[in-house]
Protein backbone atom coordinates (compact mmCIF):
# COMPACT_ATOMS: atom_id res chain seq x y z
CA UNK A 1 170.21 74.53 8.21
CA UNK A 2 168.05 76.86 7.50
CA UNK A 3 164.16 75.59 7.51
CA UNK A 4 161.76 77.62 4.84
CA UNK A 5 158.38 79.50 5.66
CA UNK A 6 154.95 79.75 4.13
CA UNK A 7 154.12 82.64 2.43
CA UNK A 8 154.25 86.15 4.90
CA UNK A 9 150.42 86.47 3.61
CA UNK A 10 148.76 83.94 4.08
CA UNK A 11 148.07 81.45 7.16
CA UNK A 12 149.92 78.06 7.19
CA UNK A 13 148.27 75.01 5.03
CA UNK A 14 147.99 71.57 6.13
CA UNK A 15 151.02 70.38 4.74
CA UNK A 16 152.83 72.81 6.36
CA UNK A 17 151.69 72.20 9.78
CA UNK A 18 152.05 68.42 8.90
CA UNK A 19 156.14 69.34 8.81
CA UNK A 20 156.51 71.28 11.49
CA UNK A 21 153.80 70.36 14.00
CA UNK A 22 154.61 67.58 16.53
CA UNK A 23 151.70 66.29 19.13
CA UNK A 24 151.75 65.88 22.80
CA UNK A 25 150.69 63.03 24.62
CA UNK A 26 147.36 61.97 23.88
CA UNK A 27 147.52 64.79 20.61
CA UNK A 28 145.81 63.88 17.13
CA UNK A 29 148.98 62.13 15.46
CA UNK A 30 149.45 63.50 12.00
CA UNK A 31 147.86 61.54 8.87
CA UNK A 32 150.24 60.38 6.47
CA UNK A 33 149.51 59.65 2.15
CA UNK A 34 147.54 56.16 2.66
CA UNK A 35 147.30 55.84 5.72
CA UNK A 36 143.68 54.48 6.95
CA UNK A 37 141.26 56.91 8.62
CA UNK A 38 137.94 54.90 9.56
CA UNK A 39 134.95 55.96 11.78
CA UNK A 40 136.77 54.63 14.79
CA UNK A 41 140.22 56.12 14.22
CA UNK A 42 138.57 59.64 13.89
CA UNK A 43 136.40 59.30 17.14
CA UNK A 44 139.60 57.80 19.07
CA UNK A 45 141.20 61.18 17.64
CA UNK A 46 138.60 62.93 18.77
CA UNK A 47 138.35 61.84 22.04
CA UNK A 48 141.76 62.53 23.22
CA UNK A 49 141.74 65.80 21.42
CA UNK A 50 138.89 66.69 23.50
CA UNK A 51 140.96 64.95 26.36
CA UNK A 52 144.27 67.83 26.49
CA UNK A 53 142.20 70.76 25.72
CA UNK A 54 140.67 69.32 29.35
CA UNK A 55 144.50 68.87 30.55
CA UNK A 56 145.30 72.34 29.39
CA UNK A 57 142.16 73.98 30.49
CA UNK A 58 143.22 72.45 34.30
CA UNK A 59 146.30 73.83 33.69
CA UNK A 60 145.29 77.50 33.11
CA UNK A 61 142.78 77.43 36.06
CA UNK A 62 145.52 77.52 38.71
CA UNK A 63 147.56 79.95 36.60
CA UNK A 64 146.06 83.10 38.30
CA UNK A 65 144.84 81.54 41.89
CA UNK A 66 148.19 82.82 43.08
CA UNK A 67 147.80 85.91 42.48
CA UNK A 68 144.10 86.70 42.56
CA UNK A 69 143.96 85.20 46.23
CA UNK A 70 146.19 87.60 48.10
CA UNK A 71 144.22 90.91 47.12
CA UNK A 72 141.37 89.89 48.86
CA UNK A 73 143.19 89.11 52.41
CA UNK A 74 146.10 91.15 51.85
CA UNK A 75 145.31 93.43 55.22
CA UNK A 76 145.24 90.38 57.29
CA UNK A 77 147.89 89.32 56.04
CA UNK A 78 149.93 92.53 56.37
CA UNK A 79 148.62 92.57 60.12
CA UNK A 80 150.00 89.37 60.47
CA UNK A 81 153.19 89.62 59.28
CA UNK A 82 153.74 93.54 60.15
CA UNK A 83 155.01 93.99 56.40
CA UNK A 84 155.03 97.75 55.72
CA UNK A 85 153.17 99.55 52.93
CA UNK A 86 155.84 99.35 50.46
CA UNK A 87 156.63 95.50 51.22
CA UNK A 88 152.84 95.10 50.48
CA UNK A 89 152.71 96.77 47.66
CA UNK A 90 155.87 95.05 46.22
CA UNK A 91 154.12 92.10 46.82
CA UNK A 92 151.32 92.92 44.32
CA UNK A 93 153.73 94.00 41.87
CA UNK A 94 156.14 90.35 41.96
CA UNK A 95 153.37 88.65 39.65
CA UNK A 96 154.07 90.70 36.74
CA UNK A 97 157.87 91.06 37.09
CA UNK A 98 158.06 87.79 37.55
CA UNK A 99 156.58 87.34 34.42
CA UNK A 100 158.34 89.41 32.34
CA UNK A 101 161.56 88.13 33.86
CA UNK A 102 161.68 84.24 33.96
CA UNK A 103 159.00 84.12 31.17
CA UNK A 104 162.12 84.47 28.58
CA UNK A 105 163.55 80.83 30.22
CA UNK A 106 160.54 78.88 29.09
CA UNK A 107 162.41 78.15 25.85
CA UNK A 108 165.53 76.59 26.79
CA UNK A 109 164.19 74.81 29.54
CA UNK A 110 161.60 73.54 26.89
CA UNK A 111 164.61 72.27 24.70
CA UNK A 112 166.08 70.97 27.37
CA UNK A 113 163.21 68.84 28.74
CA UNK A 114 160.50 68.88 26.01
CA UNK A 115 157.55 70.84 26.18
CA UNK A 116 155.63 68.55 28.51
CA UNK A 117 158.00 67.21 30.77
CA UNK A 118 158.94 71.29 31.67
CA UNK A 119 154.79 71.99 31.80
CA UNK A 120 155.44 69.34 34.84
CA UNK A 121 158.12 70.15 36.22
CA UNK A 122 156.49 73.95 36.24
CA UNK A 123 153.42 72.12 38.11
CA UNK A 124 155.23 70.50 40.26
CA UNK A 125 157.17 74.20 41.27
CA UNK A 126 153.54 76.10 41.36
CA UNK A 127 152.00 73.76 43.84
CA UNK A 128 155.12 74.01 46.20
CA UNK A 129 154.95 77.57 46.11
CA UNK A 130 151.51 77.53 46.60
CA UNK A 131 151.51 75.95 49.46
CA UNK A 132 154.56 77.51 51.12
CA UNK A 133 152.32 80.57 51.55
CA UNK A 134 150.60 78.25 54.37
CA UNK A 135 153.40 79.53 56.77
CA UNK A 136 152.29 82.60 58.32
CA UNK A 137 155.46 84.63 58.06
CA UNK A 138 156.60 87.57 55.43
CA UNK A 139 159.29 85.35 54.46
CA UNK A 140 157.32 82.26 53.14
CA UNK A 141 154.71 84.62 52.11
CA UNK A 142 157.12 86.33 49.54
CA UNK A 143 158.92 83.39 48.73
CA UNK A 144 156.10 81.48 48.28
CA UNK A 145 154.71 84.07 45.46
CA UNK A 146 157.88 84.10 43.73
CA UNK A 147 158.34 80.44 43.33
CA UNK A 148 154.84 80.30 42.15
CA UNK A 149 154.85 83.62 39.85
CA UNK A 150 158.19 81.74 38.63
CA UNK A 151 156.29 78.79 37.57
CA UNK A 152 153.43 80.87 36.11
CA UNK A 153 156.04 83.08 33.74
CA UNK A 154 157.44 80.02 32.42
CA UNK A 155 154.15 78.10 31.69
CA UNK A 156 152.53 81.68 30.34
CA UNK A 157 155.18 81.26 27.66
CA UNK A 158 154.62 77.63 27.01
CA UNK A 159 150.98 77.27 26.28
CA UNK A 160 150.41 79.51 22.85
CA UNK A 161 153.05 77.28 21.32
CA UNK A 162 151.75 73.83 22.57
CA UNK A 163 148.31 75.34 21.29
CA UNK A 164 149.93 75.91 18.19
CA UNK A 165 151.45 72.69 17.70
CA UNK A 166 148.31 70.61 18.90
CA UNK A 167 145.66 72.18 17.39
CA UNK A 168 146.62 73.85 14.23
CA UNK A 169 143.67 74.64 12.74
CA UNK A 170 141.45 75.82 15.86
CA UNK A 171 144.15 77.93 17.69
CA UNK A 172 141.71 81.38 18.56
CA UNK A 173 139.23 78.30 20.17
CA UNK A 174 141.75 76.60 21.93
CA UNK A 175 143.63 80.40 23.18
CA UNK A 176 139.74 80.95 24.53
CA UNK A 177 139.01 78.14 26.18
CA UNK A 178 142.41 78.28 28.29
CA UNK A 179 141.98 81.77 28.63
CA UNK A 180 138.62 81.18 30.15
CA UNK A 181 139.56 78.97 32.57
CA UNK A 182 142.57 81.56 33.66
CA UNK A 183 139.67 83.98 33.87
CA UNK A 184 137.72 81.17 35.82
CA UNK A 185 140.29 80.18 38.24
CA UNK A 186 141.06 84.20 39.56
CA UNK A 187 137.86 84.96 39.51
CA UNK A 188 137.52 81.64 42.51
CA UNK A 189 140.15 82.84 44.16
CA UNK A 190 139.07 86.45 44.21
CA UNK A 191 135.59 85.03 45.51
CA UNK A 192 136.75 82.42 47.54
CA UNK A 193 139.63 83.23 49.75
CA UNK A 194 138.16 85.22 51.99
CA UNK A 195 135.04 82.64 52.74
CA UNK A 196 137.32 79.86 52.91
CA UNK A 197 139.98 81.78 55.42
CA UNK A 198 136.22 82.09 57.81
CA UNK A 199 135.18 78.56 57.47
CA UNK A 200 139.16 77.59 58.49
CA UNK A 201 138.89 79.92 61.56
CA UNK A 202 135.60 78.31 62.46
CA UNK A 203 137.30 74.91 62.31
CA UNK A 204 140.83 76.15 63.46
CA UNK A 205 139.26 77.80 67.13
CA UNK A 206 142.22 79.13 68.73
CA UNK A 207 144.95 79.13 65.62
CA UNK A 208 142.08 81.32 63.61
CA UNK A 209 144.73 84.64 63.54
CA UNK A 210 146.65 81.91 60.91
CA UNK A 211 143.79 81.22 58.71
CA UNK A 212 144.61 83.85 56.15
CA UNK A 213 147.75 82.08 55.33
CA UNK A 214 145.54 78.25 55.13
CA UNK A 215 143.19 80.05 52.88
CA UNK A 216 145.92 81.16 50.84
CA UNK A 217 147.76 77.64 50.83
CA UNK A 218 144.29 76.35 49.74
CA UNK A 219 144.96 76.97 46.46
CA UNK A 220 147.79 74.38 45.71
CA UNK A 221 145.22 71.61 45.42
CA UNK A 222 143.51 72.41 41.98
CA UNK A 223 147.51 72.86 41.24
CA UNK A 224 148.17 69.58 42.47
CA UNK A 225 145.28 67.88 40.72
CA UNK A 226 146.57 69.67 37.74
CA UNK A 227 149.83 68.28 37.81
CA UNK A 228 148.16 64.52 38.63
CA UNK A 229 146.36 64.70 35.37
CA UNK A 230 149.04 65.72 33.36
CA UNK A 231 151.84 63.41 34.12
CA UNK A 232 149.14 60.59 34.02
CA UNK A 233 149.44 61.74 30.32
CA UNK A 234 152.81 62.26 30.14
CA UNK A 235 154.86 59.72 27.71
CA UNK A 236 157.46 57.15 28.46
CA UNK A 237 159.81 59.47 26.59
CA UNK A 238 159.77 63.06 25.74
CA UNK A 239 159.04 63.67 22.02
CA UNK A 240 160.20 67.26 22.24
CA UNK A 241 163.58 66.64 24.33
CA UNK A 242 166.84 65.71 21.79
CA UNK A 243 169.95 66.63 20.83
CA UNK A 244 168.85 68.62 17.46
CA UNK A 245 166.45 71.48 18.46
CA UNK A 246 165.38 74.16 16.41
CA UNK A 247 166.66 77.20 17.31
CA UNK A 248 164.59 81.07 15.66
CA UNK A 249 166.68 83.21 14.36
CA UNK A 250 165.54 86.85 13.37
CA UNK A 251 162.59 87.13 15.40
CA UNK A 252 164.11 90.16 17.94
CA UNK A 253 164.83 92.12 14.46
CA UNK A 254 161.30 92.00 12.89
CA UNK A 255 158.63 95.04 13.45
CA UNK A 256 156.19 92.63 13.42
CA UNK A 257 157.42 90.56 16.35
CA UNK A 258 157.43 93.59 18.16
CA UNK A 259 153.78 94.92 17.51
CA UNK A 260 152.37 91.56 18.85
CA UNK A 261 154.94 92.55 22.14
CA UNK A 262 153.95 95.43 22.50
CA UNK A 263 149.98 94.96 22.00
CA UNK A 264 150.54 92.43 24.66
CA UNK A 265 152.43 94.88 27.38
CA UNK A 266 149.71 97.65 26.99
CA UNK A 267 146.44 95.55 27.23
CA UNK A 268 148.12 93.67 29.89
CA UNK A 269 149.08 97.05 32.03
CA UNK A 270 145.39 97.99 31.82
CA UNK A 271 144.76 95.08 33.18
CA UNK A 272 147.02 95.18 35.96
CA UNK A 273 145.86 98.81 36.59
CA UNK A 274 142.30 97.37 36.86
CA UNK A 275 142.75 95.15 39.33
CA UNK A 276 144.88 96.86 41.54
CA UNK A 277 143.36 99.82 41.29
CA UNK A 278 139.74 99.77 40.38
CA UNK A 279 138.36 99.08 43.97
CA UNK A 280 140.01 102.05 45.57
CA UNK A 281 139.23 104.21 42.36
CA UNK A 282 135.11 102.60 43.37
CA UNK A 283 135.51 103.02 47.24
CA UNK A 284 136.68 106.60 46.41
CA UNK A 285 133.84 107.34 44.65
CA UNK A 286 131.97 106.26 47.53
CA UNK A 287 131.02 102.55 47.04
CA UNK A 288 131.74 100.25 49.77
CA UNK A 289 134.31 97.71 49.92
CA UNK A 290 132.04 95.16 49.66
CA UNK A 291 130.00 96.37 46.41
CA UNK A 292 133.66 97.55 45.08
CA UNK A 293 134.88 93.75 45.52
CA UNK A 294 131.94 92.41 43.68
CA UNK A 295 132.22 94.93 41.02
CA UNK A 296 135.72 93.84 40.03
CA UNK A 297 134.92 89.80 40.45
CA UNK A 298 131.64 90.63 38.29
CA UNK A 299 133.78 92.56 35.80
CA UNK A 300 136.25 89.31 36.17
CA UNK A 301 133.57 86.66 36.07
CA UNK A 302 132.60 88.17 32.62
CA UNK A 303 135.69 88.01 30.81
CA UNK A 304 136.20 84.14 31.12
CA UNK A 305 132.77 84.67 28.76
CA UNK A 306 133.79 86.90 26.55
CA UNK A 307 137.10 84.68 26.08
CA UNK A 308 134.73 81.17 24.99
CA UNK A 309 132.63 83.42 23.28
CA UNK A 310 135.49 85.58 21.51
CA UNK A 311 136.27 82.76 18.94
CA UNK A 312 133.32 82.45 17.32
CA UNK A 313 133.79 85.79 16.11
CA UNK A 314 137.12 85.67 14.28
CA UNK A 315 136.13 82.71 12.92
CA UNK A 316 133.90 84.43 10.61
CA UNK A 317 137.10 87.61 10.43
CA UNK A 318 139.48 87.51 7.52
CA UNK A 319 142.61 89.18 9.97
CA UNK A 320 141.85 90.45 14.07
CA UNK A 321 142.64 94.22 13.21
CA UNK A 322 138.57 95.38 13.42
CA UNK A 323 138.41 93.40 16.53
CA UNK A 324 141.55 94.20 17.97
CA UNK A 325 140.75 97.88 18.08
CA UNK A 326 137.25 97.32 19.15
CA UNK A 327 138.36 95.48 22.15
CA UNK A 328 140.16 98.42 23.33
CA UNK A 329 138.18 101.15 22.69
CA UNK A 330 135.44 98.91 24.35
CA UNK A 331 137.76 98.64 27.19
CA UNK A 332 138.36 102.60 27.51
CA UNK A 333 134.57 103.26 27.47
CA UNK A 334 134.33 100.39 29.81
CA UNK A 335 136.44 102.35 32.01
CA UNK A 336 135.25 105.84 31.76
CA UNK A 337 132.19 104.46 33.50
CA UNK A 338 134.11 103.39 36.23
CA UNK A 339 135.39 106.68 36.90
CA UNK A 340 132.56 108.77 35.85
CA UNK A 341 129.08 107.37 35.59
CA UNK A 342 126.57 107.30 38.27
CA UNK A 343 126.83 104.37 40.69
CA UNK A 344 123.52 103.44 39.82
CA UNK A 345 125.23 102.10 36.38
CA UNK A 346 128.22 100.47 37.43
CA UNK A 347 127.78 97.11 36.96
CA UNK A 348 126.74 97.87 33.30
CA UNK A 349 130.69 99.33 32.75
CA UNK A 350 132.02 96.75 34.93
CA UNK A 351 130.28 93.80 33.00
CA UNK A 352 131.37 96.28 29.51
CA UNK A 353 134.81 96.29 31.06
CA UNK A 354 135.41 92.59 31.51
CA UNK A 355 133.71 91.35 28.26
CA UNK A 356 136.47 93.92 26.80
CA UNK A 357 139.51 92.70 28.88
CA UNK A 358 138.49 89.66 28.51
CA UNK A 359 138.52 89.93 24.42
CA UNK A 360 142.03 92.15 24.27
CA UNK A 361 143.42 89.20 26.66
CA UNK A 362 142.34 86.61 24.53
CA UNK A 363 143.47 88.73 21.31
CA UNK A 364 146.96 89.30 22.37
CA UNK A 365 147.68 85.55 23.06
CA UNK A 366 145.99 84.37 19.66
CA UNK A 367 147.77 86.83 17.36
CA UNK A 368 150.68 85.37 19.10
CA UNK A 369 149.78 81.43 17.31
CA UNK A 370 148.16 83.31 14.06
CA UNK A 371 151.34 85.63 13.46
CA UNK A 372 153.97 82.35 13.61
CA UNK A 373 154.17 79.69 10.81
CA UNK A 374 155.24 77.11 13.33
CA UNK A 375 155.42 76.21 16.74
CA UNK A 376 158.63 76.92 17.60
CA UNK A 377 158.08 80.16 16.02
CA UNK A 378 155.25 80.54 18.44
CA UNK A 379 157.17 79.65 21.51
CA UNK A 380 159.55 82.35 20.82
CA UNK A 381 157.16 84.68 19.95
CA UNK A 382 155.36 84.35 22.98
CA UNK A 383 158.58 84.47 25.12
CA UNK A 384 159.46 87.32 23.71
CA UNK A 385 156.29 89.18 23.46
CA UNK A 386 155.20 88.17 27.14
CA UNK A 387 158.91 88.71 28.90
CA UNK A 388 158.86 92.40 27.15
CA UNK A 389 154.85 92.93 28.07
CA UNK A 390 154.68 91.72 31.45
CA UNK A 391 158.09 94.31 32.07
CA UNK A 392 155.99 96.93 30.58
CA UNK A 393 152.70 95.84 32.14
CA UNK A 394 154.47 95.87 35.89
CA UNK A 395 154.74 99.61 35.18
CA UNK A 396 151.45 100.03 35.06
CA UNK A 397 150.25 99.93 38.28
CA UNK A 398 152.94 101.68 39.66
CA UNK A 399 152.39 104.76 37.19
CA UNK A 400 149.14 104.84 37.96
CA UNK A 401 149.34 104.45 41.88
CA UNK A 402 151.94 107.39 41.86
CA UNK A 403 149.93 109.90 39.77
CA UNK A 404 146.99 108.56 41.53
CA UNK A 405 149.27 110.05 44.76
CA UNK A 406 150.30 112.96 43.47
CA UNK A 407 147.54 114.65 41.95
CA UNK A 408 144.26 113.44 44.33
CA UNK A 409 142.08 113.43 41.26
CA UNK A 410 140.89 110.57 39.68
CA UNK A 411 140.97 112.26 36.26
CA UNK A 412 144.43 111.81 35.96
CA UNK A 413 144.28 108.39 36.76
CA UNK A 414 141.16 108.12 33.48
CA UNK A 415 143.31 110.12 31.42
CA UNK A 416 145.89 107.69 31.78
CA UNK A 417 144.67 104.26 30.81
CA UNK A 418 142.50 106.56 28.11
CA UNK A 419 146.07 107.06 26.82
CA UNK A 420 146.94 103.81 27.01
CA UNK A 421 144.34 102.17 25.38
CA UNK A 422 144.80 104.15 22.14
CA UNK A 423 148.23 103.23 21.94
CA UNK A 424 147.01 99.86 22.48
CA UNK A 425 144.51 99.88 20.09
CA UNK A 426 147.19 100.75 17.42
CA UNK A 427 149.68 98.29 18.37
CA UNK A 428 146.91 95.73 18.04
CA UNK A 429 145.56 97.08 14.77
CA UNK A 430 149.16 96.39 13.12
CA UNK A 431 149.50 93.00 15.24
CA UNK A 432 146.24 92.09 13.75
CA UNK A 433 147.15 92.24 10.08
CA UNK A 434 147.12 88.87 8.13
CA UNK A 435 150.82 87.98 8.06
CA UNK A 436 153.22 86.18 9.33
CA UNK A 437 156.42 87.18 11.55
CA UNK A 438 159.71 87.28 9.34
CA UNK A 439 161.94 84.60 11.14
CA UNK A 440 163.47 81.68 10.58
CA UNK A 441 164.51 78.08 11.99
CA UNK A 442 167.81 76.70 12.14
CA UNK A 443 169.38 73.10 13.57
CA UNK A 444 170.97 73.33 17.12
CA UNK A 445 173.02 70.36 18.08
């Protein structure tokens, strides 16, 4: 059975989100013809709205602590574990294939469990592979970022469509807020790793050559408390989980569908370039690798702003196109300074250059809720556009690190993400156009 779609022009009304939309634990249940609506009912509504954006913003912290964490200690821990060059960098390259290829799988395990009951499940799978990394061995190391990276994939997928189901009508505020506190939570582990692996080898004495791997297991507790808080919420009874799910049909045939992918996969490989690349592309230019280190966690720190701030702005925006593009060109400028402007200046690009990441970040996961009439429209959107942007984004770094190789000059490596963000900028000028993708829903027994 097929189910119909608002108009391709024109975001969904009330009444359509009021068929389609189904809350979480703890969501604002939907008002029905008559039904009472007093003073107290709206601040009870209120109050555990403001509640799971708090649950969801808990979530997203620990959603890049995994990976921001091992950059930072990632020669002690190749000392350590005598992992070769090409075993370390295939460790900084798992995040993003892992993303691209479990991220499709949040959807049937969603059907299969209901939305919330797989967001814990996923919670329960990040914090074990968190912690695994507490074993200071190659082999928990890399099994300990795959399990987590897993997790992450899955859960990247999940949130735009719980967003989109739970908050209809504020979906580029809630996509900012989580998105801040993703920006948030690497940014912590960026900063705080490396203090935290001295203050365990002050306390450890004689085990201090392990407390690289502590440090890194650190970071399963704001997972854990994560986890606490959510199945606390959790009902008696899943109220996505049953035999009739809807399934999309169309989605993988619609241009649309595949602008919003492919915005996603080239802001996303600039950002992967940027942080595995932008310190040596610093210390090469002679910084240190202490001012290079604080140069990317400034540039870092600044995007979890520019992601609260970000939704403000489209509030008062008809479509994202305008913004879209101005994100990216902001983020080329941004990093043209980086490779080319006195180092007198560079924390004015790198603070330019997160405020702009930040934004296209933040962009590419609302179009993903603005573009999709429903949310299980926006589930499959986002598992497709993230599973098929992450792939591309893994290339990234890996382009980048070769040409880097090849040619010596770090104008090859600026011509490069200059290319990129153009093309960027024009997927996300067509994913920003006021429309909807053209799929549809059909009953799945």
């Amino acid at each position: 059975m097929k189910v119909p779609k608002t108009s391709a022009n024109a975001e969904p009304t009330a009444t359509d989100r009021g068929k389609t939309a189904r809350p979480v634990a703890g969501a604002i249940a939907p008002q029905h013809p008559g039904e009472p609506h007093d003073a107290h009912d709206a601040h009870d509504s209120r109050a555990r709205s403001i509640a799971l954006a708090a649950s969801l913003a808990l979530i997203a912290f620990s959603l890049r602590t995994p990976i921001t964490s091992v950059g930072p200690i990632l020669l002690e821990a190749v000392r350590a574990t005598n992992l070769s060059r090409a075993g370390a960098s295939v460790l900084t390259t798992l995040p993003s294939l892992c993303f691209g290829l479990f991220g499709p799988l949040a959807p049937l395990l969603a059907r299969r469990l209901g939305s919330e009951r797989a967001l814990l499940a996923l919670l329960l799978l990040l914090t074990l592979g968190t912690a695994l990394r507490v074993f200071p061995v190659w082999e928990a190391l890399y099994l300990g970022q795959i399990v987590a990276c897993f997790a992450i994939g899955l859960m990247n997928v999940l949130l735009p469509g719980v967003v989109k189901r739970d908050f209809p009508d504020h979906v580029p505020l809630m996509t900012g807020v989580y998105s801040a506190a993703m920006c948030v939570g690497a940014a912590a582990a960026a900063a705080g790793t490396v203090p935290a692996a001295h203050a365990i080898e002050y306390l450890l004495g004689s085990a201090s050559g392990n407390s690289w791997a502590w440090a890194l297991a650190l970071w399963a507790l704001p997972v854990a408390l994560a986890t606490l808080v959510w199945g606390v919420r959790l009902p008696k009874k899943s109220i996505h989980a049953g035999r009739h799910a809807q399934v999309v049909r169309g989605l993988w045939r619609d241009p649309l569908a595949w602008k919003v992918t492919l915005f996603m996969g080239s802001q996303s490989s600039l950002a992967y370039i940027v942080f595995g690349w932008l310190p040596t592309v610093l210390r090469t230019r002679g910084m240190s690798a202490v001012d290079a280190g604080f140069m990317l966690s400034l540039s870092v720190v600044t995007q979890a702003a520019s992601s609260l701030l970000l939704p403000f702005l489209l509030a008062r925006l008809r479509d994202q196109r305008a913004v879209n593009v101005g994100a990216l060109l902001s983020t080329g400028v941004g990093l043209m300074g980086c490779f080319f402007a006195p180092a007198s200046t560079m924390w004015i690009w790198a603070l330019l250059l997160g405020a702009a990441q930040g934004a296209s970040f933040t962009l590419a996961l609302t179009v993903i809720g603005l573009r999709s009439y429903d949310s299980h429209v926006a589930a499959q959107l986002s598992s497709m556009a993230q599973g098929i942007g992450y792939l591309i984004a893994s290339c990234g770094p890996f382009i980048a690190g070769s040409l880097l190789h090849a040619t010596g000059s770090l104008s090859s490596l600026a011509a490069l993400c200059a290319g990129i963000c153009v093309v960027s900028a024009w997927f996300g000028y067509a994913a920003g156009r006021r429309e909807h993708v053209n799929a549809h829903l059909e009953s799945a027994h």
